[in-house]
PDB file of N, CA and C in Angstrom:
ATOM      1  N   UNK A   1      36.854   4.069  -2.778  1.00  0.00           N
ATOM      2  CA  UNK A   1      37.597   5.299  -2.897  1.00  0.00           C
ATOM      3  C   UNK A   1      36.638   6.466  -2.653  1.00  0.00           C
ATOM      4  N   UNK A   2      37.098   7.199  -1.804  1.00  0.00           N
ATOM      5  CA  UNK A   2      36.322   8.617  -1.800  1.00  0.00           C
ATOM      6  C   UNK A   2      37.068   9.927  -2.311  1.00  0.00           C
ATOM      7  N   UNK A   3      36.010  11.006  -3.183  1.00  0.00           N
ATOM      8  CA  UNK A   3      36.797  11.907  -3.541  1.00  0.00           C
ATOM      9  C   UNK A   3      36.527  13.312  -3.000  1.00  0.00           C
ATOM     10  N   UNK A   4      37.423  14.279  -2.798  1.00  0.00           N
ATOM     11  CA  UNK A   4      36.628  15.588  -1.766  1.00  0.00           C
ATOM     12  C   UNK A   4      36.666  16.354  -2.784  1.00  0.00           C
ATOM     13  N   UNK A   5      36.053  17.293  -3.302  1.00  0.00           N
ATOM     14  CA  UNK A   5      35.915  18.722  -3.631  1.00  0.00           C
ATOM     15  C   UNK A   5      35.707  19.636  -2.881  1.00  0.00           C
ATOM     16  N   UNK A   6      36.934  20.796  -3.150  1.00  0.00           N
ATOM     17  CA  UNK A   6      37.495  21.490  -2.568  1.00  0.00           C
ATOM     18  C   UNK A   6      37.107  22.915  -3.193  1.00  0.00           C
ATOM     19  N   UNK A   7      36.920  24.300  -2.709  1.00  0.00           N
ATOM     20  CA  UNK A   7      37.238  24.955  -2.723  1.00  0.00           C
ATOM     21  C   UNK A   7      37.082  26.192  -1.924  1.00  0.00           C
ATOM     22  N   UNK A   8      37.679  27.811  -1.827  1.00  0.00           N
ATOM     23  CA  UNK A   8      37.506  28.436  -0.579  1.00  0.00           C
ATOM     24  C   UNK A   8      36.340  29.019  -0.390  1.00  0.00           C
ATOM     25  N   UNK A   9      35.616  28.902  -1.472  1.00  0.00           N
ATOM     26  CA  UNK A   9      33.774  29.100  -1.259  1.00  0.00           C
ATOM     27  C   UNK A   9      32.967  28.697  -0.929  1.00  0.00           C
ATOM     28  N   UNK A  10      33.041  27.546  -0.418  1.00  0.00           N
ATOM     29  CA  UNK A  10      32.352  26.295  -0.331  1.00  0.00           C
ATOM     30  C   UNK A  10      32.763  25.275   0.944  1.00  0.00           C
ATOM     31  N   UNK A  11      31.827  24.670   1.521  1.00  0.00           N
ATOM     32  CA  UNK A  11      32.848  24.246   2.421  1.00  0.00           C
ATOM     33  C   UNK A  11      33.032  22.723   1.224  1.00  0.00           C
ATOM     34  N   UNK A  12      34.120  21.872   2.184  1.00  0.00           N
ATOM     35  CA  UNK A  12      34.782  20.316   1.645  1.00  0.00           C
ATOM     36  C   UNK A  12      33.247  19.343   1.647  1.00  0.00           C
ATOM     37  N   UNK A  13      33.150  18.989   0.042  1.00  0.00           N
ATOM     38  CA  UNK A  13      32.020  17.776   0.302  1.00  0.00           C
ATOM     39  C   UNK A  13      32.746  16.629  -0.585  1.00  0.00           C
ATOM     40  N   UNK A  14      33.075  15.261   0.329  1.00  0.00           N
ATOM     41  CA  UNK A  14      32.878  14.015  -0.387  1.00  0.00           C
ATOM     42  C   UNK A  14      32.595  13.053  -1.071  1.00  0.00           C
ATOM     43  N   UNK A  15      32.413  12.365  -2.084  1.00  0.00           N
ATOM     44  CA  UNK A  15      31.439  11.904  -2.777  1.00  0.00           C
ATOM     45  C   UNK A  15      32.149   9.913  -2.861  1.00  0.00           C
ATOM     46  N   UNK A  16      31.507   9.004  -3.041  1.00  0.00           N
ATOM     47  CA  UNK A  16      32.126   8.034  -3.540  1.00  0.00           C
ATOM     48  C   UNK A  16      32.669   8.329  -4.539  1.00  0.00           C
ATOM     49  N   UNK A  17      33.567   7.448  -4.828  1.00  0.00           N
ATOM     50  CA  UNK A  17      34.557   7.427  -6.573  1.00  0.00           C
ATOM     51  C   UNK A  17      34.208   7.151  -7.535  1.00  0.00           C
ATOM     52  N   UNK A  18      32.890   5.951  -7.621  1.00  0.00           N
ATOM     53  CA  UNK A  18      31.943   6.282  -9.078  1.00  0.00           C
ATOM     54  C   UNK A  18      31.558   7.008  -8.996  1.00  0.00           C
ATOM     55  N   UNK A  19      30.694   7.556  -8.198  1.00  0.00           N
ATOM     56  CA  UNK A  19      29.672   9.153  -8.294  1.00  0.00           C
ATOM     57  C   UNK A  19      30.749  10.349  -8.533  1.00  0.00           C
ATOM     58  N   UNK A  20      31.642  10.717  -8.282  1.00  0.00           N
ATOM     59  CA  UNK A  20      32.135  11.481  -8.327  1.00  0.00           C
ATOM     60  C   UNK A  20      32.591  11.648  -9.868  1.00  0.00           C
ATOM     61  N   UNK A  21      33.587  10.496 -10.015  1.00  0.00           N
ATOM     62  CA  UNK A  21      33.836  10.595 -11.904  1.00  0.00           C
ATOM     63  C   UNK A  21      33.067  10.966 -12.660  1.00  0.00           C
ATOM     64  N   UNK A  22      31.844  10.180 -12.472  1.00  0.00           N
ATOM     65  CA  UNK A  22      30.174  10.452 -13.311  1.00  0.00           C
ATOM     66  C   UNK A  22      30.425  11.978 -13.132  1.00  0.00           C
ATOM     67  N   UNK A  23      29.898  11.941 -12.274  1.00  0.00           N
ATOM     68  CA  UNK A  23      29.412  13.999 -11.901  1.00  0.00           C
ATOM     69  C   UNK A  23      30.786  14.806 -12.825  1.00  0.00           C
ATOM     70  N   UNK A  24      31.986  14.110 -12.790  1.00  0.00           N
ATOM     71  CA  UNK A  24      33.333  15.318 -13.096  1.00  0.00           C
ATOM     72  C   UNK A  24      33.169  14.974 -14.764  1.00  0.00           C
ATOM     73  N   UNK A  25      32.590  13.838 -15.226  1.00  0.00           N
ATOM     74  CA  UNK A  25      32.868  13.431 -16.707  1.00  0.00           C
ATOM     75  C   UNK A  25      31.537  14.628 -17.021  1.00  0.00           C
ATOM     76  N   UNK A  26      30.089  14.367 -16.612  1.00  0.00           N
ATOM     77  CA  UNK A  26      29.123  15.207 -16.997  1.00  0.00           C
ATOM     78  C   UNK A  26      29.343  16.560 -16.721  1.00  0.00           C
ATOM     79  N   UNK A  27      30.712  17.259 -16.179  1.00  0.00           N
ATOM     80  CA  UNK A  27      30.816  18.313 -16.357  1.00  0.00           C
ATOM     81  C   UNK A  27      31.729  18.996 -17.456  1.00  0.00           C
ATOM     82  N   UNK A  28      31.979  17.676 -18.188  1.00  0.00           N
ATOM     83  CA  UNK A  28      33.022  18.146 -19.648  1.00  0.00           C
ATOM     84  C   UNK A  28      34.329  17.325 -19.304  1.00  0.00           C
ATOM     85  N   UNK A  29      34.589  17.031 -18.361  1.00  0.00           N
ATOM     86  CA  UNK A  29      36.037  16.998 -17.585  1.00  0.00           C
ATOM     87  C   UNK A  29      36.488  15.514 -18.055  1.00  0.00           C
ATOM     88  N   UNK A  30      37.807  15.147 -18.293  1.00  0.00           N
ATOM     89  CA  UNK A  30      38.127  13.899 -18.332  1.00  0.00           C
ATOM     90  C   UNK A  30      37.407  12.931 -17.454  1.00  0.00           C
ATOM     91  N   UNK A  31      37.373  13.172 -16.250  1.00  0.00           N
ATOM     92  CA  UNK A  31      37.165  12.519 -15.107  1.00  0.00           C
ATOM     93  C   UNK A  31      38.418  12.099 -13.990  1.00  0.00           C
ATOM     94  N   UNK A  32      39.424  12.450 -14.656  1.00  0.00           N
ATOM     95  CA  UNK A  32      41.051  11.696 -14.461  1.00  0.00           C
ATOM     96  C   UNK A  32      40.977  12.504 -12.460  1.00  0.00           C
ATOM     97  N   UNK A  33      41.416  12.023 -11.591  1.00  0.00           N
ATOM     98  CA  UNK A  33      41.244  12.355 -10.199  1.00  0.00           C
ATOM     99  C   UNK A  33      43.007  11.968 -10.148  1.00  0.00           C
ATOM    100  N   UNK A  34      43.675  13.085  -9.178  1.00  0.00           N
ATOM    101  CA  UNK A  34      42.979  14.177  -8.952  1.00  0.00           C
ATOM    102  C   UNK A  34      42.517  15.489 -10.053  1.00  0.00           C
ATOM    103  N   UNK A  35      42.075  16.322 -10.022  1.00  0.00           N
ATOM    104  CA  UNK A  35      41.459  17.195 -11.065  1.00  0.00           C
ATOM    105  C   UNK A  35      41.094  18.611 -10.149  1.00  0.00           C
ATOM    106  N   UNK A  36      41.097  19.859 -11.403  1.00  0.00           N
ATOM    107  CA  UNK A  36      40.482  21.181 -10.798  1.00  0.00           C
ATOM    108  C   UNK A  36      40.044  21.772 -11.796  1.00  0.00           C
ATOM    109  N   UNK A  37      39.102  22.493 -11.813  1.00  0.00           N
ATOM    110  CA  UNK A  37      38.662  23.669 -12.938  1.00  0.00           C
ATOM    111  C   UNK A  37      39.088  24.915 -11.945  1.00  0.00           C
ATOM    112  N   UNK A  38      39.510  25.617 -13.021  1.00  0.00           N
ATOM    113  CA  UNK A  38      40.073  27.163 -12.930  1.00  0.00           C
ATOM    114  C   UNK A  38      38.432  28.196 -12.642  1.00  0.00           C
ATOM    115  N   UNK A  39      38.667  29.152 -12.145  1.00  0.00           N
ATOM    116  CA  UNK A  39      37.608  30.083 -11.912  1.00  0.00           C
ATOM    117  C   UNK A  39      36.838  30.111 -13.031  1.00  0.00           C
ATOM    118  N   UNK A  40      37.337  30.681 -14.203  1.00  0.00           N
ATOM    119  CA  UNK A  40      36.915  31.219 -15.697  1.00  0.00           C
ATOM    120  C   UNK A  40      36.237  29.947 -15.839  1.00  0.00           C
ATOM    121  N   UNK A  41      36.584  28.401 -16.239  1.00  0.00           N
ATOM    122  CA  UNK A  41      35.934  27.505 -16.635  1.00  0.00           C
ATOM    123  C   UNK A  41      34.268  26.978 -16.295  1.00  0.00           C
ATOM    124  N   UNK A  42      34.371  27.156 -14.436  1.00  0.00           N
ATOM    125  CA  UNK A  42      33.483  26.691 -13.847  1.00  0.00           C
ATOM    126  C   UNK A  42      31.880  26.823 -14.249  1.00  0.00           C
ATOM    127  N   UNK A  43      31.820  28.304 -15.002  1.00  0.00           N
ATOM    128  CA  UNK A  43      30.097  28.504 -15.163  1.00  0.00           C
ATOM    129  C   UNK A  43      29.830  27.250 -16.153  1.00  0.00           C
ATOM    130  N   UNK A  44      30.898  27.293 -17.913  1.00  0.00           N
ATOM    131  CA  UNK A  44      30.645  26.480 -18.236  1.00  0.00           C
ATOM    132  C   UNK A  44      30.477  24.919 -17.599  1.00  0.00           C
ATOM    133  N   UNK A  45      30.945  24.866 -16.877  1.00  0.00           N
ATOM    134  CA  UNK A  45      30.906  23.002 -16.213  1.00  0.00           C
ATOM    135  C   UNK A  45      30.168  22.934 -15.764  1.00  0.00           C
ATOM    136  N   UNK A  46      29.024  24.381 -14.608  1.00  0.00           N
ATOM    137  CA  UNK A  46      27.947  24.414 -14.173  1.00  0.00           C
ATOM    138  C   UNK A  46      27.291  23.652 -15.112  1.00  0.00           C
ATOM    139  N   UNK A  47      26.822  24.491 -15.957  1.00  0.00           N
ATOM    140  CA  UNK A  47      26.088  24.542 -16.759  1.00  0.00           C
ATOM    141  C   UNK A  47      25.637  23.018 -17.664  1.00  0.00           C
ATOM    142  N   UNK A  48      26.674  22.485 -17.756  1.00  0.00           N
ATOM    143  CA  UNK A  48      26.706  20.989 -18.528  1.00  0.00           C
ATOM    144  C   UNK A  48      26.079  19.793 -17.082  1.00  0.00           C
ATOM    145  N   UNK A  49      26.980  19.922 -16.262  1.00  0.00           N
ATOM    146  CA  UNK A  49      26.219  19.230 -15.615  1.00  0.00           C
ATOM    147  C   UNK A  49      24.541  19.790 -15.095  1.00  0.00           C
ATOM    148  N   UNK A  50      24.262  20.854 -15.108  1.00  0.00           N
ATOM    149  CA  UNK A  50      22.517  20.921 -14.550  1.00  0.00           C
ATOM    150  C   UNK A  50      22.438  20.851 -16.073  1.00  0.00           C
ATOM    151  N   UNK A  51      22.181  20.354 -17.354  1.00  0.00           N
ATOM    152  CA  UNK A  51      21.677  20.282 -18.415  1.00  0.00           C
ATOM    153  C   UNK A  51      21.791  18.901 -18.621  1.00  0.00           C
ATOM    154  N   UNK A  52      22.521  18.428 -17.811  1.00  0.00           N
ATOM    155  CA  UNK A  52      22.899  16.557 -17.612  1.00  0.00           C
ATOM    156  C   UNK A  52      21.763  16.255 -16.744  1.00  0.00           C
ATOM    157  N   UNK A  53      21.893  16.605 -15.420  1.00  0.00           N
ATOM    158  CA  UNK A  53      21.135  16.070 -14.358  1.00  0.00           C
ATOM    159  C   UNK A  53      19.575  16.833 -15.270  1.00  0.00           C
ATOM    160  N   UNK A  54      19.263  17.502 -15.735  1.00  0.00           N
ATOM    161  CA  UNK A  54      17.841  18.261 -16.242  1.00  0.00           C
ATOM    162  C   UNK A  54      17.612  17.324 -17.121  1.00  0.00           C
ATOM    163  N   UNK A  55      18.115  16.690 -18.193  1.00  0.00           N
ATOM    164  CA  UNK A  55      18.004  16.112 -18.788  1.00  0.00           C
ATOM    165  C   UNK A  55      17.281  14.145 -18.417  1.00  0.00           C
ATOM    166  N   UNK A  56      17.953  13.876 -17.436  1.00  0.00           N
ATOM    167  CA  UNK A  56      17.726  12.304 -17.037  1.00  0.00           C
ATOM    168  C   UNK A  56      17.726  12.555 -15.296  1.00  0.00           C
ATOM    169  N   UNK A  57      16.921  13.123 -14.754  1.00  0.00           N
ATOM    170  CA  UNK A  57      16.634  14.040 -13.232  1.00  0.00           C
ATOM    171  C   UNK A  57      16.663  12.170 -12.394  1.00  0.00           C
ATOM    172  N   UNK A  58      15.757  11.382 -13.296  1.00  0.00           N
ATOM    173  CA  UNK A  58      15.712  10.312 -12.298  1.00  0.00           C
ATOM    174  C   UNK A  58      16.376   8.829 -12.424  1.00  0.00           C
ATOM    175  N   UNK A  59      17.792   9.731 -13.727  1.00  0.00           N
ATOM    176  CA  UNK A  59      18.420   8.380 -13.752  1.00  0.00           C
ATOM    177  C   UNK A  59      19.501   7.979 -12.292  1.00  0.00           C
ATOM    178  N   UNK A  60      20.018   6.863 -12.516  1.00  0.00           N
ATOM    179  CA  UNK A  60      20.843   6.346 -11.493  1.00  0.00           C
ATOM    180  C   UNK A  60      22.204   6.163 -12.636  1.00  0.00           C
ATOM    181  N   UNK A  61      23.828   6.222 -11.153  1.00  0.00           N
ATOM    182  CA  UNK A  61      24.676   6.004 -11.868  1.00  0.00           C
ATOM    183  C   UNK A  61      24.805   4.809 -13.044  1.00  0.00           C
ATOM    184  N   UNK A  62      24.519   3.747 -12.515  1.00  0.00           N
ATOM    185  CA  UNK A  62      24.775   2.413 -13.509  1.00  0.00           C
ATOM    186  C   UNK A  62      23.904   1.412 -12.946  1.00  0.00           C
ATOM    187  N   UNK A  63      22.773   1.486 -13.114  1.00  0.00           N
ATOM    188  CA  UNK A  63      21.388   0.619 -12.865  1.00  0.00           C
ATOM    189  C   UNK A  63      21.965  -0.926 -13.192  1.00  0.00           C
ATOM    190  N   UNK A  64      22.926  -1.411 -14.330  1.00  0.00           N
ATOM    191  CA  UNK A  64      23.990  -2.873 -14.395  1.00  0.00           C
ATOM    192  C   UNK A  64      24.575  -3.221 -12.940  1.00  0.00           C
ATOM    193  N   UNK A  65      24.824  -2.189 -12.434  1.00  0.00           N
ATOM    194  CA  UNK A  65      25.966  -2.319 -11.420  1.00  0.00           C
ATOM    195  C   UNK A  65      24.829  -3.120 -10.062  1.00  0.00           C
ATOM    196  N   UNK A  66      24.837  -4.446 -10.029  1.00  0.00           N
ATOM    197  CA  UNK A  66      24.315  -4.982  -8.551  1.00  0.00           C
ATOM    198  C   UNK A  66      24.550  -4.198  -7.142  1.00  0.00           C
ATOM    199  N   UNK A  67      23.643  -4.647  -6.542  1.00  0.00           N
ATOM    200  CA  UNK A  67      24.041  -3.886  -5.149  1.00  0.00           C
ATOM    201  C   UNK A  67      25.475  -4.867  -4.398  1.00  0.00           C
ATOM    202  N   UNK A  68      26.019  -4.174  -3.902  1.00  0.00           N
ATOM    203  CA  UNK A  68      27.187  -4.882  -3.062  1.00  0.00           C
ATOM    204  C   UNK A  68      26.549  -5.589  -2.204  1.00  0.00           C
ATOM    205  N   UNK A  69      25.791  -5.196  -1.487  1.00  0.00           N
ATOM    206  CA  UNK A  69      24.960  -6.033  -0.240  1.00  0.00           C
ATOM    207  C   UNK A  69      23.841  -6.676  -0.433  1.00  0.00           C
ATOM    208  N   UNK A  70      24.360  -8.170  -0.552  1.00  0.00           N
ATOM    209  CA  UNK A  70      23.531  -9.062  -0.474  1.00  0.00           C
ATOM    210  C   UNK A  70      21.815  -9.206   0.071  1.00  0.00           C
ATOM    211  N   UNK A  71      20.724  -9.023  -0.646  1.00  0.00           N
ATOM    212  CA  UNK A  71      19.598  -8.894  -0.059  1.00  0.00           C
ATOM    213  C   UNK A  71      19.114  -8.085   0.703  1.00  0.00           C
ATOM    214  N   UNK A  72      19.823  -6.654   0.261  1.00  0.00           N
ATOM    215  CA  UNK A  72      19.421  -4.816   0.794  1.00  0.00           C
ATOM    216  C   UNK A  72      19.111  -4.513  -0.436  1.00  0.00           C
ATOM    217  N   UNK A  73      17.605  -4.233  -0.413  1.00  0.00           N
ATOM    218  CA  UNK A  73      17.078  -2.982  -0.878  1.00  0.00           C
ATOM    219  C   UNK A  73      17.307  -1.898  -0.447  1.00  0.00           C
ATOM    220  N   UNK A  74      18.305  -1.308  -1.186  1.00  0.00           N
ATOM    221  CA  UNK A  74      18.632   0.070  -0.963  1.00  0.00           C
ATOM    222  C   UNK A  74      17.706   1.523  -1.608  1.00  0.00           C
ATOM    223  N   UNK A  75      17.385   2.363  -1.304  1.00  0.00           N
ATOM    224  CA  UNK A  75      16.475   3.019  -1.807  1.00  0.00           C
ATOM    225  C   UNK A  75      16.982   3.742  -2.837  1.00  0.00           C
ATOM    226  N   UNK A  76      16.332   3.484  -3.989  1.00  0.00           N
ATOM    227  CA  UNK A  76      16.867   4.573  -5.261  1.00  0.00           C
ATOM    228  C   UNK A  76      17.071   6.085  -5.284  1.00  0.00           C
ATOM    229  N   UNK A  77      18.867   6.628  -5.255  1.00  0.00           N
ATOM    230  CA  UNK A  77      19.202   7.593  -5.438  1.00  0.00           C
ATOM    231  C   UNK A  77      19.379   8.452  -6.963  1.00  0.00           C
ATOM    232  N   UNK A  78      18.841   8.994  -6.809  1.00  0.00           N
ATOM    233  CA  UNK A  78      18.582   9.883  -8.303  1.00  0.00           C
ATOM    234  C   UNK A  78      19.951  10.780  -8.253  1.00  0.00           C
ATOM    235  N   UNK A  79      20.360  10.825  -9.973  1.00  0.00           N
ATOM    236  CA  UNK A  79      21.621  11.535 -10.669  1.00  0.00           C
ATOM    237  C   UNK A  79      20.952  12.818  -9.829  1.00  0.00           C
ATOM    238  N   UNK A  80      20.309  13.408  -9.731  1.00  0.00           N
ATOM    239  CA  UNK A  80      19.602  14.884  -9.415  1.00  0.00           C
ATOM    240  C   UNK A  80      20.220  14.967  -8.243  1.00  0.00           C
ATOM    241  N   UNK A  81      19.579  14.060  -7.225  1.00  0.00           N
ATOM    242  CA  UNK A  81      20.239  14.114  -5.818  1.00  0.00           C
ATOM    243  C   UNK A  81      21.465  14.075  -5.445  1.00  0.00           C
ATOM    244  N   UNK A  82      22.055  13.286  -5.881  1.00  0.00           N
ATOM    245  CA  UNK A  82      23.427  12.746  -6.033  1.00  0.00           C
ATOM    246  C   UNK A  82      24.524  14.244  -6.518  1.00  0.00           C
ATOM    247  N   UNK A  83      23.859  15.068  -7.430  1.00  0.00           N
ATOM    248  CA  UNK A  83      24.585  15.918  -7.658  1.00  0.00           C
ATOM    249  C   UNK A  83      24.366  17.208  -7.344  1.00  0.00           C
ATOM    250  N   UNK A  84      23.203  17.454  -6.333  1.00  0.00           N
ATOM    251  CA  UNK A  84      23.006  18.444  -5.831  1.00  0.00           C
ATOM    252  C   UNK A  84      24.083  19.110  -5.031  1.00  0.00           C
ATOM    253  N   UNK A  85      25.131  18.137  -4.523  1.00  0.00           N
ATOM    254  CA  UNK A  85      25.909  19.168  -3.498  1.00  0.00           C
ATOM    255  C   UNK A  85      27.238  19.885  -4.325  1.00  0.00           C
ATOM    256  N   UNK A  86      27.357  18.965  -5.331  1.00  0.00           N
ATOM    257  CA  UNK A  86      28.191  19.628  -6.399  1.00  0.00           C
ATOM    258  C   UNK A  86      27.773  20.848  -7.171  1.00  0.00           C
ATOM    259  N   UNK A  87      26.517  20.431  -7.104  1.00  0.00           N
ATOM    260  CA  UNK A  87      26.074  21.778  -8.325  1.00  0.00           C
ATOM    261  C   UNK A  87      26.114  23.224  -7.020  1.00  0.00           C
ATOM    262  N   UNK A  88      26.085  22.945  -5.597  1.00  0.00           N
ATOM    263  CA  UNK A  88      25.703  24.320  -5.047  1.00  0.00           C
ATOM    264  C   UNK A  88      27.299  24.535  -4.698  1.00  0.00           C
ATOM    265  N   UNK A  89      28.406  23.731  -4.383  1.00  0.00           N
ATOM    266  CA  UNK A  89      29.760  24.301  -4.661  1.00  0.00           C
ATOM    267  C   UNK A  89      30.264  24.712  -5.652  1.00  0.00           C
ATOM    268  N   UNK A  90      30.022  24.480  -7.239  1.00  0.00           N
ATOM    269  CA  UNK A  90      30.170  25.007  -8.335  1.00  0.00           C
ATOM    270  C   UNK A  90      29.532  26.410  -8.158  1.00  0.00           C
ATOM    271  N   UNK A  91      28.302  26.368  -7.753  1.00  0.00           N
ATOM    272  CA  UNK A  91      27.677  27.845  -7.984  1.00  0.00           C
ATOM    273  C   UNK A  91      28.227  28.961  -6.977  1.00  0.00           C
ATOM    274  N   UNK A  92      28.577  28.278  -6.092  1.00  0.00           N
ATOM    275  CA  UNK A  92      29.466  29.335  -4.678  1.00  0.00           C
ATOM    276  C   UNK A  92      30.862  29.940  -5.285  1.00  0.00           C
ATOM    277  N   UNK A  93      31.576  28.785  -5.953  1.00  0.00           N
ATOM    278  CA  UNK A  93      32.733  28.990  -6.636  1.00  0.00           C
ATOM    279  C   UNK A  93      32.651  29.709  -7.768  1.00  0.00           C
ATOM    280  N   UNK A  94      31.878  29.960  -8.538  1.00  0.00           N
ATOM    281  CA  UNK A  94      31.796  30.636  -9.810  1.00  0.00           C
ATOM    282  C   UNK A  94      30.922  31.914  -9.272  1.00  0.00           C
ATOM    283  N   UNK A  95      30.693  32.560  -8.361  1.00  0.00           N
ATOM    284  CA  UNK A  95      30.023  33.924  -7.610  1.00  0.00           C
ATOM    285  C   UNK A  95      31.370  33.990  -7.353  1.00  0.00           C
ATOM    286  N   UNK A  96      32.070  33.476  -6.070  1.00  0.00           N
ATOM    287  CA  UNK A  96      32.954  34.239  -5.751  1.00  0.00           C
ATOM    288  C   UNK A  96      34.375  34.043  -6.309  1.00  0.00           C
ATOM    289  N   UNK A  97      34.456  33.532  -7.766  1.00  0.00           N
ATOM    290  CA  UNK A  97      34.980  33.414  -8.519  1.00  0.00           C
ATOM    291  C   UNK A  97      36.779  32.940  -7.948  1.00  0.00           C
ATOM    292  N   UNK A  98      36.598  31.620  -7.406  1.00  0.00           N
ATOM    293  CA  UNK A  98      37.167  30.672  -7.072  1.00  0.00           C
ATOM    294  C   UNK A  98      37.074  29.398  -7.992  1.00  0.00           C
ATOM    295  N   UNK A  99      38.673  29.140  -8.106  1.00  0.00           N
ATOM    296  CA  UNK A  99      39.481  27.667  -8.443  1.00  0.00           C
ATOM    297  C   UNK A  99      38.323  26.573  -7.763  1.00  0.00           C
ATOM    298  N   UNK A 100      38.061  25.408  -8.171  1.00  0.00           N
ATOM    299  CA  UNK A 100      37.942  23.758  -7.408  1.00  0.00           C
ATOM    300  C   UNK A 100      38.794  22.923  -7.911  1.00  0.00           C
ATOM    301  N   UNK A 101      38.981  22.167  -6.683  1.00  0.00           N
ATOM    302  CA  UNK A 101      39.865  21.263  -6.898  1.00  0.00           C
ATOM    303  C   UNK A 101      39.407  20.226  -6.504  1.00  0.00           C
ATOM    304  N   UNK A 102      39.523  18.780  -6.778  1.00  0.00           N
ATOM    305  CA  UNK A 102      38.913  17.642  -6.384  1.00  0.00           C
ATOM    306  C   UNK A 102      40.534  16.280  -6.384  1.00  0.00           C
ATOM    307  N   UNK A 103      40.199  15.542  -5.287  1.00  0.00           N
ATOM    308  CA  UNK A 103      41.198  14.390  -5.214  1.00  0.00           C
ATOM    309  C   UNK A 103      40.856  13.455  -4.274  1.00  0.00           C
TER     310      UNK A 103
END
């Protein structure tokens, strides 16, 4: 499953459907897809998630979770990285004080 976040500040970025929940739960949010934070909300959600990702910069979503592909070493993606493109559409959206929406 892939999920887009949306809004008119920002251009459209994709994420897989675990990464994405992760990132929407560490921003306060149920996680429930589809989902939006309102303008007013967003600094706070900023804010939780870079105090998430600041907090564990070089964890991974679920280090349990095997790789799907059989005998690929895949190179370790960090929560940090992973949520960098979220955190700079949150911050576009909360300047120009724009809705996101994600589905």
């Amino acid at each position: 499953m892939l999920i887009r976040f949306e809004t008119p500040a920002y251009a459209t970025i994709t994420m897989f459907g675990d990464v994405a929940v992760t990132l929407i739960k560490l921003m306060g949010h149920s996680g429930a897809v589809p989902g939006a934070l309102l303008a007013e909300d967003i600094p706070a959600a900023l804010e939780r998630l870079k105090t998430a990702v600041a907090e564990h910069p070089d964890a991974t979503l679920d280090p349990a979770t095997p790789n799907p592909r059989k005998g690929d070493e895949s190179p370790h993606v960090s929560l940090a990285h992973r949520a960098l493109p979220l955190i700079e559409l949150l911050t576009a959206a909360a300047r120009e004080g724009e809705n996101v929406m994600w589905e």
